[in-house]
PDB file of N, CA and C in Angstrom:
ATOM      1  N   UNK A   1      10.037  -2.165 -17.198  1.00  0.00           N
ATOM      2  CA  UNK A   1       9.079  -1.803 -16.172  1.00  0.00           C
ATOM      3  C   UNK A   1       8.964  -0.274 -16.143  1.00  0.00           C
ATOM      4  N   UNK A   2       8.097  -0.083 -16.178  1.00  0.00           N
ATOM      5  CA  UNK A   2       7.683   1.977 -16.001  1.00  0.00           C
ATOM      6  C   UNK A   2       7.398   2.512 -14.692  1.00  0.00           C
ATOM      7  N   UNK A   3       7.753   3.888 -14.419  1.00  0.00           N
ATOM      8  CA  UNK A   3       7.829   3.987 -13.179  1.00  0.00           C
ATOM      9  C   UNK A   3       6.208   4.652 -12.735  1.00  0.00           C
ATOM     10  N   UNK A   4       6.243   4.117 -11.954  1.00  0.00           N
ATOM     11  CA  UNK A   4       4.370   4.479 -11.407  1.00  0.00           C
ATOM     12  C   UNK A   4       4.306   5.896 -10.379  1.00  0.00           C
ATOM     13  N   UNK A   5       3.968   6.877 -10.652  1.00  0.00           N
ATOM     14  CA  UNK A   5       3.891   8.167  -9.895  1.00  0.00           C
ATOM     15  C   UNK A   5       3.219   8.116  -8.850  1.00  0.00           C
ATOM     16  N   UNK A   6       3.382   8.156  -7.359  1.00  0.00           N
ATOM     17  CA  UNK A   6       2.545   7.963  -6.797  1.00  0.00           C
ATOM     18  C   UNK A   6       2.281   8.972  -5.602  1.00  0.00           C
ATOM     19  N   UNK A   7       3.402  10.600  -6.330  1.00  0.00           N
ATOM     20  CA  UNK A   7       3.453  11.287  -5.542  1.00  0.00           C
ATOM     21  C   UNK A   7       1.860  12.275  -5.121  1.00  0.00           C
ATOM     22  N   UNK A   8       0.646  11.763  -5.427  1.00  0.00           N
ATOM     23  CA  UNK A   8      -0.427  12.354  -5.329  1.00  0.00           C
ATOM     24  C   UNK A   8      -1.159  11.481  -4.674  1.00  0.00           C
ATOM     25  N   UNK A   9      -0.893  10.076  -4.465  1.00  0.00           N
ATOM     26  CA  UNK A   9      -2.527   9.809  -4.279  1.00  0.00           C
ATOM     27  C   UNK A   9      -2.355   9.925  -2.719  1.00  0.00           C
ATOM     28  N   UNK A  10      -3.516   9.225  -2.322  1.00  0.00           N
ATOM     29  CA  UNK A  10      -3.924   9.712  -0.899  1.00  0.00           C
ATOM     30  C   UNK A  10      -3.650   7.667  -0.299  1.00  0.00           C
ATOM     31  N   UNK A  11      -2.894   7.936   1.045  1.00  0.00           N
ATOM     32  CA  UNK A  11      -2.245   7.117   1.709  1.00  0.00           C
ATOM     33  C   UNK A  11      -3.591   6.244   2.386  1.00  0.00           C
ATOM     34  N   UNK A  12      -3.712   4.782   2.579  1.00  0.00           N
ATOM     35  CA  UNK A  12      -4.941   4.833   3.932  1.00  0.00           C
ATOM     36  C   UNK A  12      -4.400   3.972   5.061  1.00  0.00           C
ATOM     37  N   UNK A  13      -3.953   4.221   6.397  1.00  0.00           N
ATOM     38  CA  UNK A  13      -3.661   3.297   7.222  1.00  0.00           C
ATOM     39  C   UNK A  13      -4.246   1.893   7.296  1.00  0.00           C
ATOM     40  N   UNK A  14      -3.524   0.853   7.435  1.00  0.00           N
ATOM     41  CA  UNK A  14      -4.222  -0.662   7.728  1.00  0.00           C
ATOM     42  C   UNK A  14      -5.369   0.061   9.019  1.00  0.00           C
ATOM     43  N   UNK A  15      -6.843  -0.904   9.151  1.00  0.00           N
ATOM     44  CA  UNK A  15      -7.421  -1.009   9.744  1.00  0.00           C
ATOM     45  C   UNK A  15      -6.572  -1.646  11.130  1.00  0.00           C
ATOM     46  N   UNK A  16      -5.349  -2.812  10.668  1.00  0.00           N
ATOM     47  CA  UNK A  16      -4.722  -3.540  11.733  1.00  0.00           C
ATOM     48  C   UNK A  16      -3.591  -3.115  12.502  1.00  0.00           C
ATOM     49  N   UNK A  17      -3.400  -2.103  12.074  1.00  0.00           N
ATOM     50  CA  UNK A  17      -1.974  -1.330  12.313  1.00  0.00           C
ATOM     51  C   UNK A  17      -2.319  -0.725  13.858  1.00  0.00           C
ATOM     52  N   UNK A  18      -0.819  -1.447  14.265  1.00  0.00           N
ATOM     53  CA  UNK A  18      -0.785  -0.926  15.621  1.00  0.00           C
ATOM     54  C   UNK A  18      -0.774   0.778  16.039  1.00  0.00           C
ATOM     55  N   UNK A  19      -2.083   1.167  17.122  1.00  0.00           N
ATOM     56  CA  UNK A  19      -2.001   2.896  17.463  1.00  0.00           C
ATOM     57  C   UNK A  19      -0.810   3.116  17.945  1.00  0.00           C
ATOM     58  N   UNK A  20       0.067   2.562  18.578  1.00  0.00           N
ATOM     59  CA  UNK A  20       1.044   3.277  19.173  1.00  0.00           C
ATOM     60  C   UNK A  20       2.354   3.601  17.903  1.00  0.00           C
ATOM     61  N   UNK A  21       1.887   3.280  16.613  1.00  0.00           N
ATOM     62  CA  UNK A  21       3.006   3.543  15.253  1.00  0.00           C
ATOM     63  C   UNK A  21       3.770   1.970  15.218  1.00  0.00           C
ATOM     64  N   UNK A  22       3.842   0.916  15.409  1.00  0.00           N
ATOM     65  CA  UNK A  22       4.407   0.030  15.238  1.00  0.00           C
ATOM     66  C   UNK A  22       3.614  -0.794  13.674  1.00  0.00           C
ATOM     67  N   UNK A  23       4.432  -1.652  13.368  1.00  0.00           N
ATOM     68  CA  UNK A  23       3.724  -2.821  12.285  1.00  0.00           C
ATOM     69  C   UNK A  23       2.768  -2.031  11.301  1.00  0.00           C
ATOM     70  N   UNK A  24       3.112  -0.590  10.825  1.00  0.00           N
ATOM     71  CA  UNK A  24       2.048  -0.111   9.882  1.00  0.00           C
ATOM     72  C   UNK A  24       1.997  -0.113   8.819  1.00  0.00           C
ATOM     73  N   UNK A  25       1.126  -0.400   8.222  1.00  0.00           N
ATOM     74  CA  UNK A  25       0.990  -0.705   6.622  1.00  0.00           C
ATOM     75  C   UNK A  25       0.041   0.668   6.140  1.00  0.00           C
ATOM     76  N   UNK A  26       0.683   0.909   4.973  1.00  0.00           N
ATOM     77  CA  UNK A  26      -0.679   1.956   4.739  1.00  0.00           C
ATOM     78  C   UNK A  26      -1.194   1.474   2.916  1.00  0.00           C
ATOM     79  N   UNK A  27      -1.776   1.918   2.330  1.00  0.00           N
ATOM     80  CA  UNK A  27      -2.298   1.435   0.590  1.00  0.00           C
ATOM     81  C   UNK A  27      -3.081   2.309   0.846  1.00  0.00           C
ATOM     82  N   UNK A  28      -2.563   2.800  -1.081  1.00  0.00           N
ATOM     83  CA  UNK A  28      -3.262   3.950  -1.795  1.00  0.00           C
ATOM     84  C   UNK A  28      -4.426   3.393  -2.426  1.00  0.00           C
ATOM     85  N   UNK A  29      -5.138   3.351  -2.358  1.00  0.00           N
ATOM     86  CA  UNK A  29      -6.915   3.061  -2.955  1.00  0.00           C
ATOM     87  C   UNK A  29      -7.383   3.542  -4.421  1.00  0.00           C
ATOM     88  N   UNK A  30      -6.863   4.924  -4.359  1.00  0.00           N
ATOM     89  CA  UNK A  30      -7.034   6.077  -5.325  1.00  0.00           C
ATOM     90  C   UNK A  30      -6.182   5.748  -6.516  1.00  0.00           C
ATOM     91  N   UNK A  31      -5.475   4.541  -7.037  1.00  0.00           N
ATOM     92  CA  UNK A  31      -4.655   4.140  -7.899  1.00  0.00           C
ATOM     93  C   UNK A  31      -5.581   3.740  -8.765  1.00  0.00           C
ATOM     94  N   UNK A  32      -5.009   3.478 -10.211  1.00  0.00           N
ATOM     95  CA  UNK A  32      -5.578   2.802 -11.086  1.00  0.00           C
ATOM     96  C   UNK A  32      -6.094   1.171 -10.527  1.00  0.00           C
ATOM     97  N   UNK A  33      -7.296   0.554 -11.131  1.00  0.00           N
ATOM     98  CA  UNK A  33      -7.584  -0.382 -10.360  1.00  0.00           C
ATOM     99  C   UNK A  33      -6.917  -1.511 -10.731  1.00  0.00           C
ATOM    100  N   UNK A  34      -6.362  -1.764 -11.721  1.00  0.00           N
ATOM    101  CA  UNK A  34      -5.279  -2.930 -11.713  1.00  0.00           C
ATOM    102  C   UNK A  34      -3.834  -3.033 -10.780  1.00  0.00           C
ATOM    103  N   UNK A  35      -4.033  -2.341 -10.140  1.00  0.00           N
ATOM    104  CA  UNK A  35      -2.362  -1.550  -9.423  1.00  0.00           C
ATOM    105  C   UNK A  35      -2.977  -1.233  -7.703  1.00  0.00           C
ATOM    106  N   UNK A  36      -2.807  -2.419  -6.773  1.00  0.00           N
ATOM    107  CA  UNK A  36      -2.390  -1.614  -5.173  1.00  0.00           C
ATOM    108  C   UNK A  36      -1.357  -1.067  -4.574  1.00  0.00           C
ATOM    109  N   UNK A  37      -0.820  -0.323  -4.362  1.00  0.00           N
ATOM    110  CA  UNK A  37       0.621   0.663  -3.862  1.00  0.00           C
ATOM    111  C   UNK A  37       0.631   0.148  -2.484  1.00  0.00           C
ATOM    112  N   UNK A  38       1.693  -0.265  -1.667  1.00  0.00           N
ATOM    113  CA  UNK A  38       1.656  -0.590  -0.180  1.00  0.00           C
ATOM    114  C   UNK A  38       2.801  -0.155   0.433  1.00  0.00           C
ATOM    115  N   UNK A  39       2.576   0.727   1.484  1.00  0.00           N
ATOM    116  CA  UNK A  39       4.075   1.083   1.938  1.00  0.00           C
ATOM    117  C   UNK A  39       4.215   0.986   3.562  1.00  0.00           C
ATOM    118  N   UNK A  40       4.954   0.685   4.272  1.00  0.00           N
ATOM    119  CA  UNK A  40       5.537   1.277   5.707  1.00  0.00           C
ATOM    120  C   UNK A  40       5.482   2.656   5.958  1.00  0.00           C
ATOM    121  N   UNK A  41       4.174   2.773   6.877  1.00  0.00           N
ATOM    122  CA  UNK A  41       3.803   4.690   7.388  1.00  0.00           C
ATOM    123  C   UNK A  41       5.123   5.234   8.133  1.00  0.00           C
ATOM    124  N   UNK A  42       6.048   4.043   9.003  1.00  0.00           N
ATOM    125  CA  UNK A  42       6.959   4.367   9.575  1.00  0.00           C
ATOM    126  C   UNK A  42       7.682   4.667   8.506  1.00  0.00           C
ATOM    127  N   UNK A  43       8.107   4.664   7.447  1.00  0.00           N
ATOM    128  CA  UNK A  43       9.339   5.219   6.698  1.00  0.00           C
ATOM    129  C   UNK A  43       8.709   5.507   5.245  1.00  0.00           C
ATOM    130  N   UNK A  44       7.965   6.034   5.075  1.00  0.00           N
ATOM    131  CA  UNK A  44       7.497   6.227   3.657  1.00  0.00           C
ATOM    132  C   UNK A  44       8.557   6.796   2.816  1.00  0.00           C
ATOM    133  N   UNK A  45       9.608   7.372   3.175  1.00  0.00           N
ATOM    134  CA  UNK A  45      10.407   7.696   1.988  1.00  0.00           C
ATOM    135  C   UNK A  45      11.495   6.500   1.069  1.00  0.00           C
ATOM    136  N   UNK A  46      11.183   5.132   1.843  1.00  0.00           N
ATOM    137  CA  UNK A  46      11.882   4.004   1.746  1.00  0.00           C
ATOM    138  C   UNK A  46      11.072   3.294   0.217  1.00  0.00           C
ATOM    139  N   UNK A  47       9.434   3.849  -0.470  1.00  0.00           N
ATOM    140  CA  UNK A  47       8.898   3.753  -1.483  1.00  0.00           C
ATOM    141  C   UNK A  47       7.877   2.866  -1.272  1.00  0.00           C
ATOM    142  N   UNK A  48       7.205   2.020  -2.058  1.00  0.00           N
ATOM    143  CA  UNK A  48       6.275   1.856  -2.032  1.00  0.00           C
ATOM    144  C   UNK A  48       6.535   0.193  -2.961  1.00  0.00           C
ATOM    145  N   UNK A  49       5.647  -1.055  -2.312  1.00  0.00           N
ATOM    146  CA  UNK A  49       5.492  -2.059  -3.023  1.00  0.00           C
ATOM    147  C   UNK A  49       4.024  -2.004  -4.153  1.00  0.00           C
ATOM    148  N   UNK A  50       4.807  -2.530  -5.694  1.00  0.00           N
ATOM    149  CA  UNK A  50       3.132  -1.837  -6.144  1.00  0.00           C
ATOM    150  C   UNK A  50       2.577  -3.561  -6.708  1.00  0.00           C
ATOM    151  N   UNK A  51       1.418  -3.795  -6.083  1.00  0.00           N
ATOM    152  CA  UNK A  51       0.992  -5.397  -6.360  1.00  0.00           C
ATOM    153  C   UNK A  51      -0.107  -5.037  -7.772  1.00  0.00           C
ATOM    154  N   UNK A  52      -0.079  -6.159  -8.385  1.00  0.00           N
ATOM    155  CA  UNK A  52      -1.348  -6.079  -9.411  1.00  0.00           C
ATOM    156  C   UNK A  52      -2.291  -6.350  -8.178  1.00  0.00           C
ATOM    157  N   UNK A  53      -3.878  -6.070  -8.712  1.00  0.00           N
ATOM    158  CA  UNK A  53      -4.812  -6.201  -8.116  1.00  0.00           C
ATOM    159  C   UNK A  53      -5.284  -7.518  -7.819  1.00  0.00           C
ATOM    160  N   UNK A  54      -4.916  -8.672  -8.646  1.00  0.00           N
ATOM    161  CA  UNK A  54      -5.714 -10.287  -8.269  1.00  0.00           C
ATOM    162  C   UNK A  54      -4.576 -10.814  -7.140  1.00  0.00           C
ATOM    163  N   UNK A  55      -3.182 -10.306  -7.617  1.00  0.00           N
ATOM    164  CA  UNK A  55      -2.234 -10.558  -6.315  1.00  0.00           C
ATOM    165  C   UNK A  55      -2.476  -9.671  -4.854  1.00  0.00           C
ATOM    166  N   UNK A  56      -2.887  -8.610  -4.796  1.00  0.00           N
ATOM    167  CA  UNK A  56      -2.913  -8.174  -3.682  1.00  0.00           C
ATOM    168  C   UNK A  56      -4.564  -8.809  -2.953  1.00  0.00           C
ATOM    169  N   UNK A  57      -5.683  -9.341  -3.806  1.00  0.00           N
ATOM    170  CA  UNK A  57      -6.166  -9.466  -3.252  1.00  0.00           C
ATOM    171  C   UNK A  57      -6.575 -11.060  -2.631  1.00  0.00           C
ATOM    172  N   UNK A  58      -5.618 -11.830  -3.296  1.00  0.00           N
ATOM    173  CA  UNK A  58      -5.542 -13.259  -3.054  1.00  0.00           C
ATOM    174  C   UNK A  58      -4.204 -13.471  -1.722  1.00  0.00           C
ATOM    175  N   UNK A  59      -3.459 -12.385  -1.400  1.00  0.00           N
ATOM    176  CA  UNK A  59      -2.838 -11.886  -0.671  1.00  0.00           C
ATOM    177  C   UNK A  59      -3.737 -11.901   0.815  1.00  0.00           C
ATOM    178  N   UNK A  60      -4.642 -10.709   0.628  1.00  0.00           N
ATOM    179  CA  UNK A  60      -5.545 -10.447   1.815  1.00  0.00           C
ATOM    180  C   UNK A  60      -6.459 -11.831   2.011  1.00  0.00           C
ATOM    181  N   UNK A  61      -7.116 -12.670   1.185  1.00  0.00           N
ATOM    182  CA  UNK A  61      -7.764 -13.214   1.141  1.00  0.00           C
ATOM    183  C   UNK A  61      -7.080 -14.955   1.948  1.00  0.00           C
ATOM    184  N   UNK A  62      -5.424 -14.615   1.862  1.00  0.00           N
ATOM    185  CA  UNK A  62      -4.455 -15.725   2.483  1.00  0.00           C
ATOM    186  C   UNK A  62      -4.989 -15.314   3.305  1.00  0.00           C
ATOM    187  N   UNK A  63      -4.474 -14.444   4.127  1.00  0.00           N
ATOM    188  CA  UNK A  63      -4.416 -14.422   5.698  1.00  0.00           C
ATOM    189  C   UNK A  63      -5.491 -13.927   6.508  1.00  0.00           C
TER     190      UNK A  63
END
């Protein structure tokens, strides 16, 4: 497995993510398009889950 750099791209908060900082999800957009990056805004130094693209979007498309 190779390690994916992801110290540049640009973060985007869930639309669903609670304002007061609770339950936040954030995904990098700006990735290659086979590759979604997903991390916890509360602890971003904890890294990042990286989904292929038909999994992350059959993912969103579950729930």
């Amino acid at each position: 497995m190779r390690a994916i750099d992801l110290s540049n791209v640009t973060w985007r908060k869930s639309s669903h993510s609670n304002p007061d900082g609770g339950a936040c999800l954030e995904v990098a957009d700006t990735v290659s398009a086979p590759l979604v990056p997903v991390r916890d805004s509360k602890d971003p130094s904890q890294g990042a889950l990286v989904f292929g693209h038909d999994a992350w979007t059959e993912f969103i498309r579950t729930l």
